[in-house]
C-alpha atoms as a PDB file:
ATOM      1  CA  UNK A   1     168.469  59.937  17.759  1.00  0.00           C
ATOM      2  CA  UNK A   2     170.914  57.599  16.423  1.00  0.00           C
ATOM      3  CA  UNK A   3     172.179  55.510  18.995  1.00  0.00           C
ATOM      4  CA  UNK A   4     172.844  52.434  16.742  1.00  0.00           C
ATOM      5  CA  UNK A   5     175.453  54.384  14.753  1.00  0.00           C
ATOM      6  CA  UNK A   6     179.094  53.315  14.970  1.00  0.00           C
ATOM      7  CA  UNK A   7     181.413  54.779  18.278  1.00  0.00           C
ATOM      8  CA  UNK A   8     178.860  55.942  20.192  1.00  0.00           C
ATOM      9  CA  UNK A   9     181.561  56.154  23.115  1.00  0.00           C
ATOM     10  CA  UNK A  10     184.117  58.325  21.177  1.00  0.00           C
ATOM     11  CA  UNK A  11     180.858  60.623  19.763  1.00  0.00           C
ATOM     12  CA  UNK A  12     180.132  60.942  23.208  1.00  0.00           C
ATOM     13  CA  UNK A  13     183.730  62.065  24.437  1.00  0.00           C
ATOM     14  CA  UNK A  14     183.883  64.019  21.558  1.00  0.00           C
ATOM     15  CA  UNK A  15     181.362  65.895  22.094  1.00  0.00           C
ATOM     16  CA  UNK A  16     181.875  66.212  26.019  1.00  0.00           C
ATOM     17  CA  UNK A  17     184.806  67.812  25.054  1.00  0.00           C
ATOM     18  CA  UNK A  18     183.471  70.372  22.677  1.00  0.00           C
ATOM     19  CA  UNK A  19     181.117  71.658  25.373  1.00  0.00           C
ATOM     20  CA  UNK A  20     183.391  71.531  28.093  1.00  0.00           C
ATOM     21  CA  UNK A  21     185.698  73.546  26.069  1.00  0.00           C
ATOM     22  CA  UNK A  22     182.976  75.866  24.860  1.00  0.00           C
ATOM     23  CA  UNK A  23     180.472  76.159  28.315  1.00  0.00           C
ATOM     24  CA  UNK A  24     182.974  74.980  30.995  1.00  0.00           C
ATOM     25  CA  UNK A  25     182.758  71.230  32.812  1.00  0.00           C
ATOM     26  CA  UNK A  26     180.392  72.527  35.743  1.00  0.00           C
ATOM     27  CA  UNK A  27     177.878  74.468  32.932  1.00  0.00           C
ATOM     28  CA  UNK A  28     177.784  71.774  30.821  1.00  0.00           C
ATOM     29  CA  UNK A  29     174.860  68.235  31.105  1.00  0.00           C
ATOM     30  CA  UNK A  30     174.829  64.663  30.415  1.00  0.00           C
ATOM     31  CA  UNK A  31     171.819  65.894  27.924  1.00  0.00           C
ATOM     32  CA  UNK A  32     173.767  68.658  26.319  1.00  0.00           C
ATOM     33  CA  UNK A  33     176.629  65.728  25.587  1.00  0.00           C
ATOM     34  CA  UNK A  34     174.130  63.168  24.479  1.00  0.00           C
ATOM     35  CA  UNK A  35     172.279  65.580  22.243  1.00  0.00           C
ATOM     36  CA  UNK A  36     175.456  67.066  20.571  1.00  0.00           C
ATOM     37  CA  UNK A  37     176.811  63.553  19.856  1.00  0.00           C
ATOM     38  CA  UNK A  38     172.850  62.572  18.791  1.00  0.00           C
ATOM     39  CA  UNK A  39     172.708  60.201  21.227  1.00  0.00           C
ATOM     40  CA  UNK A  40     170.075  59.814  24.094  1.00  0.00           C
ATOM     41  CA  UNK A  41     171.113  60.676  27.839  1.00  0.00           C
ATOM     42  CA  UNK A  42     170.582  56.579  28.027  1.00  0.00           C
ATOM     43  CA  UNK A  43     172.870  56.062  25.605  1.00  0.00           C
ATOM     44  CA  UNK A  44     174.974  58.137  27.691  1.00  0.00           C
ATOM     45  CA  UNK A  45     174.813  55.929  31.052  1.00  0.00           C
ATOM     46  CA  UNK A  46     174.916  52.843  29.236  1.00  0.00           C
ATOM     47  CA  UNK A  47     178.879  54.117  28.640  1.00  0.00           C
ATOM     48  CA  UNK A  48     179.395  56.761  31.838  1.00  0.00           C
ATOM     49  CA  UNK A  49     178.339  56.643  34.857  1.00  0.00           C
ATOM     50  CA  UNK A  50     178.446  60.710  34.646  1.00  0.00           C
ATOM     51  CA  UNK A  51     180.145  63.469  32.964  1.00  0.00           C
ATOM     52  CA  UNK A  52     182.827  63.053  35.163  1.00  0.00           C
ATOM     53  CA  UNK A  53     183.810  59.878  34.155  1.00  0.00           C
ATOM     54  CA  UNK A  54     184.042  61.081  30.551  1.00  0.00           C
ATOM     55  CA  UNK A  55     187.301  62.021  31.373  1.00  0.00           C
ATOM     56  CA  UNK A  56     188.090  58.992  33.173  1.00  0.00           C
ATOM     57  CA  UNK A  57     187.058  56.453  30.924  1.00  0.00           C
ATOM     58  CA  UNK A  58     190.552  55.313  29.615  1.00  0.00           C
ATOM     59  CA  UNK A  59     191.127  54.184  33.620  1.00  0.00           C
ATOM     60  CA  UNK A  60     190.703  50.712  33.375  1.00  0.00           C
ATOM     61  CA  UNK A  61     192.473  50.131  30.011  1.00  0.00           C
ATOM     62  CA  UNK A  62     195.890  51.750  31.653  1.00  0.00           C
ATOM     63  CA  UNK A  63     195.597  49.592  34.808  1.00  0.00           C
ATOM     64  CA  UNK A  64     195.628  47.012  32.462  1.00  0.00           C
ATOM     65  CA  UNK A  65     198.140  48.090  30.148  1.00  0.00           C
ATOM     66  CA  UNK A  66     200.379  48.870  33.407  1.00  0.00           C
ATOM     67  CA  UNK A  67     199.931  45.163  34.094  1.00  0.00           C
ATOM     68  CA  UNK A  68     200.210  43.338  31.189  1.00  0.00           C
ATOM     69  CA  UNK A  69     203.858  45.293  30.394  1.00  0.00           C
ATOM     70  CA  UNK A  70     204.851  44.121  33.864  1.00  0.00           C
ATOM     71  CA  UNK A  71     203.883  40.941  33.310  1.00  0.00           C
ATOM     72  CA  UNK A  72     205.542  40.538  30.200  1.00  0.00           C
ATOM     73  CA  UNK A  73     208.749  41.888  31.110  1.00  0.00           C
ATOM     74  CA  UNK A  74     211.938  38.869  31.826  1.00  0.00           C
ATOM     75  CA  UNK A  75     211.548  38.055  35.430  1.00  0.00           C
ATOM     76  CA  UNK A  76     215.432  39.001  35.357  1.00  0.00           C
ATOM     77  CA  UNK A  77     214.212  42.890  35.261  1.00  0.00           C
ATOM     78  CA  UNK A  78     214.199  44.543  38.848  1.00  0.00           C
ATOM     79  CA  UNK A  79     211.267  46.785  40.062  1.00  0.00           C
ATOM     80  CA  UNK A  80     212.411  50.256  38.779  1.00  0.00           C
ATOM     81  CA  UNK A  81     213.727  48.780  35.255  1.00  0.00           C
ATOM     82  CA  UNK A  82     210.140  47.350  35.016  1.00  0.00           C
ATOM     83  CA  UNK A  83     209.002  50.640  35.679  1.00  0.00           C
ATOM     84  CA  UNK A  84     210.828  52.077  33.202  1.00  0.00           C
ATOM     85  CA  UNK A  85     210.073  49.764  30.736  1.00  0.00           C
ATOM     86  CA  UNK A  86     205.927  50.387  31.456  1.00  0.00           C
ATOM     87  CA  UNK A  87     205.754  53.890  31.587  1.00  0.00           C
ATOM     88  CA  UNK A  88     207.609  53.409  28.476  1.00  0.00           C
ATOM     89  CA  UNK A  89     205.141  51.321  26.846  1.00  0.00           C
ATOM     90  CA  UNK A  90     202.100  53.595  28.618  1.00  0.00           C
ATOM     91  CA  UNK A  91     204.069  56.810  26.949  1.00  0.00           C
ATOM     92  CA  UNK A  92     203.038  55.146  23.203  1.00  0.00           C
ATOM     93  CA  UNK A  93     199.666  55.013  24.266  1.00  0.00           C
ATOM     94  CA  UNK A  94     199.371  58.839  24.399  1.00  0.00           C
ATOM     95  CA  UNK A  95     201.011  59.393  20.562  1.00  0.00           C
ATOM     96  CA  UNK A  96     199.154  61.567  18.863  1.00  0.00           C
ATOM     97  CA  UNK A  97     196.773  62.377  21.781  1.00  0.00           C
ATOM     98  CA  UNK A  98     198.792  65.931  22.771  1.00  0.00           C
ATOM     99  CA  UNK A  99     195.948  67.472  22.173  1.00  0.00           C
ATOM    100  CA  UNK A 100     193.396  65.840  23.989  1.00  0.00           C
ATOM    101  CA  UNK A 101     195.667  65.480  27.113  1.00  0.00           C
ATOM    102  CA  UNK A 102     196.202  69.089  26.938  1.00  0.00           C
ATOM    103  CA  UNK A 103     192.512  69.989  27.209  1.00  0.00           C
ATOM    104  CA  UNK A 104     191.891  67.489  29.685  1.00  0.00           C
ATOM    105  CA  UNK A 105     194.837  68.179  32.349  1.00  0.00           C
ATOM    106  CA  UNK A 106     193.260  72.004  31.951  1.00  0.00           C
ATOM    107  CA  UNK A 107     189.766  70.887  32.810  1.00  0.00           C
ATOM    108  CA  UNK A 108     191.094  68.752  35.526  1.00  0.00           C
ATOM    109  CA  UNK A 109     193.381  71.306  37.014  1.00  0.00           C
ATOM    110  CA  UNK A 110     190.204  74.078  37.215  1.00  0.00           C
ATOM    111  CA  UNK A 111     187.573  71.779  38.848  1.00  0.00           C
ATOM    112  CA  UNK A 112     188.248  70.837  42.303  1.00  0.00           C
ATOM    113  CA  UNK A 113     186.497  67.693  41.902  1.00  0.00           C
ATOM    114  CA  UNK A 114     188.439  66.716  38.736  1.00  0.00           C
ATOM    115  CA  UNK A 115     191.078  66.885  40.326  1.00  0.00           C
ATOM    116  CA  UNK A 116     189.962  64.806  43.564  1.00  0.00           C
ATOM    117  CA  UNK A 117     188.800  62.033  40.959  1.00  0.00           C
ATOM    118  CA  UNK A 118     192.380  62.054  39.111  1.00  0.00           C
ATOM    119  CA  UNK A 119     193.791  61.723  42.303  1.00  0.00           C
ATOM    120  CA  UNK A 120     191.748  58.715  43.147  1.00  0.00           C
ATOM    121  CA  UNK A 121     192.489  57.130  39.548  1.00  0.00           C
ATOM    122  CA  UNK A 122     196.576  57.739  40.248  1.00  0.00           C
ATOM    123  CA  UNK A 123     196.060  55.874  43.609  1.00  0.00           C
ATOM    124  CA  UNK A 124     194.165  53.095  42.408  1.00  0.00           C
ATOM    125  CA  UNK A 125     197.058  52.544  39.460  1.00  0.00           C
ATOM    126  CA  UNK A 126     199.236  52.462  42.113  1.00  0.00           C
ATOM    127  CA  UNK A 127     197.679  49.928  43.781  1.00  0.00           C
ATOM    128  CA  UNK A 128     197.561  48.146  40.531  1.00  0.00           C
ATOM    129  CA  UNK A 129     201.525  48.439  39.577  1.00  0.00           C
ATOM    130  CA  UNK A 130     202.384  47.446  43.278  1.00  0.00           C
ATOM    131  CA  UNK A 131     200.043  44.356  42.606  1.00  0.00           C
ATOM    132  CA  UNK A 132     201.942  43.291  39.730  1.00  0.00           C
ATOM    133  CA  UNK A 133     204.982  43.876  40.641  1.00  0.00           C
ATOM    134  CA  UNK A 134     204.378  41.385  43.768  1.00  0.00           C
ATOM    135  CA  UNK A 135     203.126  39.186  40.988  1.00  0.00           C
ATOM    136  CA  UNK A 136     206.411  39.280  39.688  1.00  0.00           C
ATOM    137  CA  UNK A 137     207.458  38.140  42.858  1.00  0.00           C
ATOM    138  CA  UNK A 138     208.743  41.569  44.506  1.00  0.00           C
ATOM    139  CA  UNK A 139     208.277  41.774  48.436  1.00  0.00           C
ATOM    140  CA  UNK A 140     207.103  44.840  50.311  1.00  0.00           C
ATOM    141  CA  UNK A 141     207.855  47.302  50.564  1.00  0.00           C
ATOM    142  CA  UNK A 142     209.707  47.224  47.621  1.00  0.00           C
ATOM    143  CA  UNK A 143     206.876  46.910  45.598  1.00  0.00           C
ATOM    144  CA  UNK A 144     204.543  49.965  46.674  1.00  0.00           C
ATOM    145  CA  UNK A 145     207.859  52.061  46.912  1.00  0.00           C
ATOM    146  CA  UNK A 146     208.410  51.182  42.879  1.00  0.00           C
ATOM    147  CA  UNK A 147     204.661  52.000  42.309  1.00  0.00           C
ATOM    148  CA  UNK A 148     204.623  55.057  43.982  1.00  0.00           C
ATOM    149  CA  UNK A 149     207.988  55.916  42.449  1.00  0.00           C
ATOM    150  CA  UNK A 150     206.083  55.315  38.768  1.00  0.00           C
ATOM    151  CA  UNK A 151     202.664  57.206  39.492  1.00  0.00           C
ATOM    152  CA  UNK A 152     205.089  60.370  40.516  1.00  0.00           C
ATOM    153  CA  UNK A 153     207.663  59.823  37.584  1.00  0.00           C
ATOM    154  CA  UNK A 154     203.935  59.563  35.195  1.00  0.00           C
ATOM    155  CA  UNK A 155     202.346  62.632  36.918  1.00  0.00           C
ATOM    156  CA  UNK A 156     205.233  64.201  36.397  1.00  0.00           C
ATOM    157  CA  UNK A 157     206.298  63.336  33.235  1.00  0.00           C
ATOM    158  CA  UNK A 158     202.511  63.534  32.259  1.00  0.00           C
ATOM    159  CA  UNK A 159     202.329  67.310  33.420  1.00  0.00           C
ATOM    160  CA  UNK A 160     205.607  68.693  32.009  1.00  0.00           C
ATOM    161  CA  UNK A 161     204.324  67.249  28.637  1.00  0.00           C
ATOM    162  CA  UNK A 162     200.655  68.480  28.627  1.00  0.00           C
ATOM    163  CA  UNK A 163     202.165  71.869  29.068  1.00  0.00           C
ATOM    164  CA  UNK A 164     204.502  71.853  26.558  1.00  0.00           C
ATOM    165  CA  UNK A 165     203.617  72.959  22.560  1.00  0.00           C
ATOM    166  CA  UNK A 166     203.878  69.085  21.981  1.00  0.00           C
ATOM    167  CA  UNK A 167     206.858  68.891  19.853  1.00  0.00           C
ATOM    168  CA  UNK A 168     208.473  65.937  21.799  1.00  0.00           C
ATOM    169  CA  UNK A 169     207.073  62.894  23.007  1.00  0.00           C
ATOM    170  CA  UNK A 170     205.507  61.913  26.243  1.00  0.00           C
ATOM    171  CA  UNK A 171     207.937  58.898  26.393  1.00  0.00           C
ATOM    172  CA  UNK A 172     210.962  61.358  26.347  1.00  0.00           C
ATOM    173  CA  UNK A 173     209.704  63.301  29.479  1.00  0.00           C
ATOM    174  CA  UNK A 174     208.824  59.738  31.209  1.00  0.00           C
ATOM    175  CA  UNK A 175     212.692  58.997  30.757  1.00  0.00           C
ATOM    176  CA  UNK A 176     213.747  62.588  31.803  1.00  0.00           C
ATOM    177  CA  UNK A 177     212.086  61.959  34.696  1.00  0.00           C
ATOM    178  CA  UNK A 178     212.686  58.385  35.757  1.00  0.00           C
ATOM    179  CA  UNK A 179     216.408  59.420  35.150  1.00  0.00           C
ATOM    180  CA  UNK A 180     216.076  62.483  37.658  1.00  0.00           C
ATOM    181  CA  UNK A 181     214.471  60.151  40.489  1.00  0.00           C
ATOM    182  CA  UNK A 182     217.407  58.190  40.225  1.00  0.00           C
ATOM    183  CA  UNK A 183     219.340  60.861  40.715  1.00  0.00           C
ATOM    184  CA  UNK A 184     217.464  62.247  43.533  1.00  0.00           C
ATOM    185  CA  UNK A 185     217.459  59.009  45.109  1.00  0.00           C
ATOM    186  CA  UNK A 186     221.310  58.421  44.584  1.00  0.00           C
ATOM    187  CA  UNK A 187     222.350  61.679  46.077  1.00  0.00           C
ATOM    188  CA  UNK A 188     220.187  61.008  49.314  1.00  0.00           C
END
């Protein structure tokens, strides 16, 4: 088993994904994924905690991509033109990765507990945008309204993209939809 080779995390989602695609999530093991990526099922919990978190694994680097943007933004910016301005800079993140999103948002949507974990992951980023944004010195409830507002304008925006052929970018859906909250809120 070669375990000292280069990437064993991205051999490891790579070949997660295969089987997932190719078995299903719920037929698939931890063993099946380490042997396919010729790895060793420690190799595998050294970088997952489970199979599950496979597909979670880019969790912590948005959290801190959502807060790093905010905190680089001109403290002249209100909440929901920081928003903008993250999801923005969250929206490069995914160039290129149509593909991949695609296939996960499918396996997500047809496993129950996928789809419990995503929705722990959204509320936890949440809790992570409303945090910066009081950093930025934002009261309450002003601050988890703005968060909330940008985990539905991402979901959304996240959604409409993954089921699209992939011919436009994720950032032009994040707009689309930051642009029709507005107007939802303005018309209330």
């Amino acid at each position: 088993m070669g375990r000292w080779q280069p990437n064993a995390r991205g051999r490891l989602l790579e070949a997660a994904m295969e089987l997932f695609a190719e078995r299903g999530y719920e037929q698939t093991t931890v063993g099946e994924i380490a042997k396919r990526a010729g790895l060793t099922e420690r190799t595998f919990f050294r970088h997952y905690a489970d199979k599950r978190e496979v597909l979670f694994g880019g969790a912590q680097e948005m959290r801190e991509l959502f807060t790093r943007t905010l905190a680089g933004l001109p403290a002249s910016a209100g909440p929901m033109e920081a928003v903008g301005a993250t999801l923005a800079a969250v929206a490069e993140g995914f160039r290129d990765r149509h593909a991949f999103a695609r296939h996960r948002q499918a396996l997500i949507a047809a496993n129950a507990e996928l789809r419990e974990r995503e929705l722990i992951k959204l509320a936890d980023l949440s809790a992570t945008v409303a945090g910066a944004l009081r950093e930025r010195g934002v009261g309450e409830p002003a601050a988890s309204l703005a968060a909330e507002a940008a985990i539905a304008v991402f979901r959304v925006a996240f959604e409409r993209w993954t089921r699209s052929p992939g011919t436009r970018e994720l950032g032009l859906y994040m707009e689309e939809s930051l642009v029709e909250l507005k107007a939802v809120t303005a018309g209330a």
